[in-house]
N, C-alpha and C. Protein backbone atom coordinates (compact mmCIF):
# COMPACT_ATOMS: atom_id res chain seq x y z
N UNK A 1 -14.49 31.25 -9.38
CA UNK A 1 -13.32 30.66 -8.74
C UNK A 1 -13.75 30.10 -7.39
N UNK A 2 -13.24 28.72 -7.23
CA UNK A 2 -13.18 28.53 -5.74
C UNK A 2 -12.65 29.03 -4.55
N UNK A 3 -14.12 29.04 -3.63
CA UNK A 3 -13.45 30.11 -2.51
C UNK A 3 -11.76 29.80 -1.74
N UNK A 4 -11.70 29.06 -1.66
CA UNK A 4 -10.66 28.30 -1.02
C UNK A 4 -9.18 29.41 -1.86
N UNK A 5 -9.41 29.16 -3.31
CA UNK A 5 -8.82 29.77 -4.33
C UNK A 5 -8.23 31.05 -3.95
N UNK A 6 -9.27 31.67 -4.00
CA UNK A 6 -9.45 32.75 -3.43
C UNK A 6 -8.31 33.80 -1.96
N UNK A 7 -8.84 32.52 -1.37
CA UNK A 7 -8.14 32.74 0.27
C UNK A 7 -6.68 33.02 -0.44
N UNK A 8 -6.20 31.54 -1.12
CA UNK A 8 -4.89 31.94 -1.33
C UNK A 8 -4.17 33.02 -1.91
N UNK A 9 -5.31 33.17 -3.30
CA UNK A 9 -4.47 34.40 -3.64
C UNK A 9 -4.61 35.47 -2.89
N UNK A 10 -5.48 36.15 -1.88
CA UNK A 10 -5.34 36.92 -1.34
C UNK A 10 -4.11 37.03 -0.43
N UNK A 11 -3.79 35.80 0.21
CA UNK A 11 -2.59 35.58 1.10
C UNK A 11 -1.62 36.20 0.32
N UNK A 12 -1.56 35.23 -0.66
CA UNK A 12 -0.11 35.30 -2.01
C UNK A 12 0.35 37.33 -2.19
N UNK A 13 -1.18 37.50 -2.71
CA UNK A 13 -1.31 39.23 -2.59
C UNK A 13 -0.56 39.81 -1.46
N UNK A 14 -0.58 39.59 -0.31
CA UNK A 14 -0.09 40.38 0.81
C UNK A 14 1.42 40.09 0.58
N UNK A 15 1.85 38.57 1.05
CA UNK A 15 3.19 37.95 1.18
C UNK A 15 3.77 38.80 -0.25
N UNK A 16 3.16 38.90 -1.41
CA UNK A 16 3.70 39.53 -2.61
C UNK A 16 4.37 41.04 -2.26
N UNK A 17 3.26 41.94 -1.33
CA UNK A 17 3.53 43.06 -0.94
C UNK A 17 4.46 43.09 0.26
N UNK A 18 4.79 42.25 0.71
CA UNK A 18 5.58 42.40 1.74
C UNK A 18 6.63 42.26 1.51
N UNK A 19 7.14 41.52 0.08
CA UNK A 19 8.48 40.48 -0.70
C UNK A 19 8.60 42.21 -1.45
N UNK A 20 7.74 43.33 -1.79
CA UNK A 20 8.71 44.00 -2.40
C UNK A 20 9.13 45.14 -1.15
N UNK A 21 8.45 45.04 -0.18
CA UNK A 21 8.66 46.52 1.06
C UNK A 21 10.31 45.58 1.31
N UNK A 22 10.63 44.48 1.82
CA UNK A 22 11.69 43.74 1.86
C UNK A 22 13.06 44.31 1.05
N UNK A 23 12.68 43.90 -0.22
CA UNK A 23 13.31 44.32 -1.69
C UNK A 23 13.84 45.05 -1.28
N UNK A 24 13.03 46.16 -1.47
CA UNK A 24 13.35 47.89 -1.22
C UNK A 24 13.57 48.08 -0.29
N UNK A 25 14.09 47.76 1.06
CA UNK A 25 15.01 47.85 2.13
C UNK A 25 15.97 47.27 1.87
N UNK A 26 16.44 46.34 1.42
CA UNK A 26 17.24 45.53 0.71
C UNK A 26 18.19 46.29 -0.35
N UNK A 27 17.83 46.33 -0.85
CA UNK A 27 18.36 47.56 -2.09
C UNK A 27 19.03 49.19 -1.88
N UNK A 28 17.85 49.20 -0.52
CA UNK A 28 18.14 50.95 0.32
C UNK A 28 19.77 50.41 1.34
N UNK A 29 19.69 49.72 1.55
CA UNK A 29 20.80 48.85 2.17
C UNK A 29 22.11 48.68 1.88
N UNK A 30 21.74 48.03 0.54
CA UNK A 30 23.04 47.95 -0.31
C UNK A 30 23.82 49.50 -0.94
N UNK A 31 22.80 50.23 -1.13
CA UNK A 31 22.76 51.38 -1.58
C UNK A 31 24.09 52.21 -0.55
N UNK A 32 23.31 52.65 0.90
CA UNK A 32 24.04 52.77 1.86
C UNK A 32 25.05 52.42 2.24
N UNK A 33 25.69 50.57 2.06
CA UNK A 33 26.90 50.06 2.38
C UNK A 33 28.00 50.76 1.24
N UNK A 34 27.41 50.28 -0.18
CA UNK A 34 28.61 51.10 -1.02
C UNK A 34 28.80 52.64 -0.47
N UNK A 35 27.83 53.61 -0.33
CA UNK A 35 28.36 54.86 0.89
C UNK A 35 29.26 55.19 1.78
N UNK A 36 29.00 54.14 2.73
CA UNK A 36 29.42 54.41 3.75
C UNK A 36 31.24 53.47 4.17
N UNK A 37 31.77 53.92 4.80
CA UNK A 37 32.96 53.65 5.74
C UNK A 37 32.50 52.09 6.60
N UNK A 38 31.11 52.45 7.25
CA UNK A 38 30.37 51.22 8.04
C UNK A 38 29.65 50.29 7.23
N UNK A 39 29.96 49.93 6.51
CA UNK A 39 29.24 49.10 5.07
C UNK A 39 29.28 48.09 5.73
N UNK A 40 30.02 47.58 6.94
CA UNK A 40 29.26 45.93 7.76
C UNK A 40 28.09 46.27 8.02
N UNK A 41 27.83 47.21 8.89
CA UNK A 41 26.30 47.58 9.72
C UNK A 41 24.99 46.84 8.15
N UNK A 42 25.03 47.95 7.28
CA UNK A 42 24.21 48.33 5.98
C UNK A 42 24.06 46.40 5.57
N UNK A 43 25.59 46.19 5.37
CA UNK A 43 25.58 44.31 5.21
C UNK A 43 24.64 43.70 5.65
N UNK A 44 24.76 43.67 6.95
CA UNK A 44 23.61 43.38 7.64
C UNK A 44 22.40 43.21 7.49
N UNK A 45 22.54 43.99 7.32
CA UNK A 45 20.58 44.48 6.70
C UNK A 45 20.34 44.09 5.95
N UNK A 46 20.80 44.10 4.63
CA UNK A 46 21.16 43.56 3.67
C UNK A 46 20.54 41.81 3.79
N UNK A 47 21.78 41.59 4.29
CA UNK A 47 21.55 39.88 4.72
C UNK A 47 20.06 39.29 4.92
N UNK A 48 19.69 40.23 6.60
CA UNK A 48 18.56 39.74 6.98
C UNK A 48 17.09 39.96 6.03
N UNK A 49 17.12 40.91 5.51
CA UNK A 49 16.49 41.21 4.22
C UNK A 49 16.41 39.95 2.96
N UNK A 50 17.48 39.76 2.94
CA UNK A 50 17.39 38.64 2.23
C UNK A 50 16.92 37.15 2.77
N UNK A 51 17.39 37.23 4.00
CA UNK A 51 16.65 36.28 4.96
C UNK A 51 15.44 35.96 5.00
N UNK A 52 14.52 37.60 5.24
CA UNK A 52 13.23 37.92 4.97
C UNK A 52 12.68 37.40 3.71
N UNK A 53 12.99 37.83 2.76
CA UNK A 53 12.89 37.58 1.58
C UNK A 53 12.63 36.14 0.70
N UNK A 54 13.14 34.93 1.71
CA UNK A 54 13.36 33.63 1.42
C UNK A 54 12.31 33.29 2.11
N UNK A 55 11.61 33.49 3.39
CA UNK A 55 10.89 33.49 4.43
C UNK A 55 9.72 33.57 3.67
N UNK A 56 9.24 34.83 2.61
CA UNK A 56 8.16 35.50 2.44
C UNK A 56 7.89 34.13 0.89
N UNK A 57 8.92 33.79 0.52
CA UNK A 57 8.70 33.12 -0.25
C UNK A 57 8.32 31.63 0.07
N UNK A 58 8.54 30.93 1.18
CA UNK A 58 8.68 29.98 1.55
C UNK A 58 6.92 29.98 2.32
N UNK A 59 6.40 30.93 2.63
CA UNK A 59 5.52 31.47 3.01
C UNK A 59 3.94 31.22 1.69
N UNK A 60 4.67 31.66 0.66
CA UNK A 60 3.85 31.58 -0.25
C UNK A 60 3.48 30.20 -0.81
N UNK A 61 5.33 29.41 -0.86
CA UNK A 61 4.81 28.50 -1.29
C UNK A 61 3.70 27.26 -0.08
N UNK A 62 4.22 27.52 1.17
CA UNK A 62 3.49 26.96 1.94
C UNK A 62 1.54 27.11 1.73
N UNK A 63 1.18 28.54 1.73
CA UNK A 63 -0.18 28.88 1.04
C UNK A 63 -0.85 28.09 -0.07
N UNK A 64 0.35 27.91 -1.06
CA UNK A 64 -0.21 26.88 -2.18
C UNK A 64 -0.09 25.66 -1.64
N UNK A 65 0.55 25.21 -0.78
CA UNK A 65 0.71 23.33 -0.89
C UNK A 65 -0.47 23.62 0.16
N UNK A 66 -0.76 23.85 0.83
CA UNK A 66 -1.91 24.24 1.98
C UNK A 66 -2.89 24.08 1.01
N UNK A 67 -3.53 25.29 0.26
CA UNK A 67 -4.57 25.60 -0.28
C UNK A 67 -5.08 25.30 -1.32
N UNK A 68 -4.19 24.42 -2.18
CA UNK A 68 -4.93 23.76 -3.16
C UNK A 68 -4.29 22.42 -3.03
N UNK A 69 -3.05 21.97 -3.07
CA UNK A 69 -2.89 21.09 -3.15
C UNK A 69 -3.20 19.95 -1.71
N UNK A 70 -3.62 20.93 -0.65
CA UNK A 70 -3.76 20.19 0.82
C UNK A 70 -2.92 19.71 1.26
N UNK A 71 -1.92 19.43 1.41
CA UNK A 71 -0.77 18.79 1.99
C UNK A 71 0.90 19.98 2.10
N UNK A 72 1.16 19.64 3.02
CA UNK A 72 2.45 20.53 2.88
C UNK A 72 3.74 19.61 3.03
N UNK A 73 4.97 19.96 2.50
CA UNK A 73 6.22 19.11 2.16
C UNK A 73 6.25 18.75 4.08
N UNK A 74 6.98 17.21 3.83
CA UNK A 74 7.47 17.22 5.39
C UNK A 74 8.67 16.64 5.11
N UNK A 75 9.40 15.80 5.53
CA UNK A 75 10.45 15.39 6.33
C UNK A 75 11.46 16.42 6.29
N UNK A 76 12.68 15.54 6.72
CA UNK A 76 14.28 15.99 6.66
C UNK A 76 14.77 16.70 5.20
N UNK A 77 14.46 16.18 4.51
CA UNK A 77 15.17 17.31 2.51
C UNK A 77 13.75 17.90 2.15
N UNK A 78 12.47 18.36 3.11
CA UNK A 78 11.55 19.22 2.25
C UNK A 78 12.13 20.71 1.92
N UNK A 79 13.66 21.13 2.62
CA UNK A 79 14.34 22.57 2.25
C UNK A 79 14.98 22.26 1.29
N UNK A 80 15.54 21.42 1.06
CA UNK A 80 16.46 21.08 -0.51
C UNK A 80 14.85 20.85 -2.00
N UNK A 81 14.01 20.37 -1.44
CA UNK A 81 13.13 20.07 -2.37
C UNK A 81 12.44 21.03 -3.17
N UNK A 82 11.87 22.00 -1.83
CA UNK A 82 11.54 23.83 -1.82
C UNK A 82 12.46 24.59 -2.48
N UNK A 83 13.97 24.27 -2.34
CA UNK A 83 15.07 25.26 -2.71
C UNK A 83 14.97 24.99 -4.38
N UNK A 84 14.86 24.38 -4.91
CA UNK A 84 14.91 23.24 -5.78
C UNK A 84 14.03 23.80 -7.13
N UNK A 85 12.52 23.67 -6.16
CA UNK A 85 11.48 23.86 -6.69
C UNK A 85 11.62 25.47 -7.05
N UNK A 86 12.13 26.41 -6.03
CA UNK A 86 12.02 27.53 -6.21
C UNK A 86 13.21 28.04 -7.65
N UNK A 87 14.14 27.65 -7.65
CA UNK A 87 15.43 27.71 -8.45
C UNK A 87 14.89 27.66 -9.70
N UNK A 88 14.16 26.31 -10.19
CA UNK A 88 13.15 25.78 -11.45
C UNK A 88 12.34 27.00 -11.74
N UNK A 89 11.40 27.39 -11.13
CA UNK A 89 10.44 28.33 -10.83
C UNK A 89 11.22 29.80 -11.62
N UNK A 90 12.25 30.43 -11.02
CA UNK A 90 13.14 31.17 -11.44
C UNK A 90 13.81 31.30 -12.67
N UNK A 91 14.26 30.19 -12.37
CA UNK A 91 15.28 30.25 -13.53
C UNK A 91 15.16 28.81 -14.70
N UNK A 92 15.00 28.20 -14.66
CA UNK A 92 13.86 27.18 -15.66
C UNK A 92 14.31 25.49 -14.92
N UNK A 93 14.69 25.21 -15.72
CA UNK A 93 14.89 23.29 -14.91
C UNK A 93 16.02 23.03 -14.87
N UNK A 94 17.06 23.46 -16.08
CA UNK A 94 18.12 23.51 -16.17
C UNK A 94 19.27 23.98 -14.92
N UNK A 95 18.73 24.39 -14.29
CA UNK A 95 19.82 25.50 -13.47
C UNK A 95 20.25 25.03 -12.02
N UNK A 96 19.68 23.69 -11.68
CA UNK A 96 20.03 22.86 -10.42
C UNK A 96 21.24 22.21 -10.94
N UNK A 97 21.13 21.52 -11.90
CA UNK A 97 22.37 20.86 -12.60
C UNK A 97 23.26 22.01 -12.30
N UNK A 98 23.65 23.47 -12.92
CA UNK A 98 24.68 24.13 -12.86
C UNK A 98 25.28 24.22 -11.86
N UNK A 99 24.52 24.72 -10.98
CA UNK A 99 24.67 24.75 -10.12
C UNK A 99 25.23 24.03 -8.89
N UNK A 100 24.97 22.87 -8.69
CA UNK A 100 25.69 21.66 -8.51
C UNK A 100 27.42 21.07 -9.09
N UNK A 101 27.36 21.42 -10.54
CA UNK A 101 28.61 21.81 -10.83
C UNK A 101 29.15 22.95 -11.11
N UNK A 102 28.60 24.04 -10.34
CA UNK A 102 29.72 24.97 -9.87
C UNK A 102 30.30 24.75 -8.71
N UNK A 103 29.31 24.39 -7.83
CA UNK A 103 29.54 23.75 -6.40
C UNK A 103 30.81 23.25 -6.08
N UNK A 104 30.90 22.36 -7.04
CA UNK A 104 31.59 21.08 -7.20
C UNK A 104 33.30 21.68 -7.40
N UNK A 105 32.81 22.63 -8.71
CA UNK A 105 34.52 23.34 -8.88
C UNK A 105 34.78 24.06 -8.13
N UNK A 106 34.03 25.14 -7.48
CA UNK A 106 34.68 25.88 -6.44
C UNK A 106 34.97 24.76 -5.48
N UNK A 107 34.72 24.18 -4.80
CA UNK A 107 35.23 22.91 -3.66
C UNK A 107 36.50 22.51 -3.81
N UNK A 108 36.55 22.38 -5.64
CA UNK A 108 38.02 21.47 -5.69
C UNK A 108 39.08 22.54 -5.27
């Protein structure tokens, strides 16, 4: 494998381990809010966790457009493009369309 290769997956490896310590605060979180009386506080956490979570991913994909492909997304819609890409990635190709018209009906 090329070293370069390499670099990334090792990156990918960490950002991977860090996307589940996240998770699992995330989860310990939610866990806690259904518990508790203070279930805003736990929310919270929750949230930023998930915050994290988008971060660690956005992270990764940056590593790949970096490391093999050399170039990284730029302008003004490279977050709609990323969001996009990641959604596909997930959940197959289909699911931007739905999504878009769910959008659409909740609005009306």
């Amino acid at each position: 494998m090329i070293e370069c290769y390499l670099v990334v997956a090792s990156r990918i490896r960490q950002e991977l381990t860090d996307l589940e310590r996240v998770v699992s605060r995330a989860e310990q979180a939610m866990g806690l809010a259904r518990n508790s009386t203070e279930h805003d506080l736990y929310l919270d956490s929750v949230a930023l966790n998930l915050h994290d979570f988008y971060g660690g991913l956005e992270r990764i994909f940056r590593h790949i457009a970096t490391g093999v492909d050399q170039s990284l997304p730029g302008g003004p819609e490279w977050h709609r493009a990323h969001r996009t890409a990641t959604l596909r990635l997930f959940f197959g190709t289909g699911v931007t369309g739905k999504i878009k018209t769910k959008r659409r009906t909740q609005l009306s």
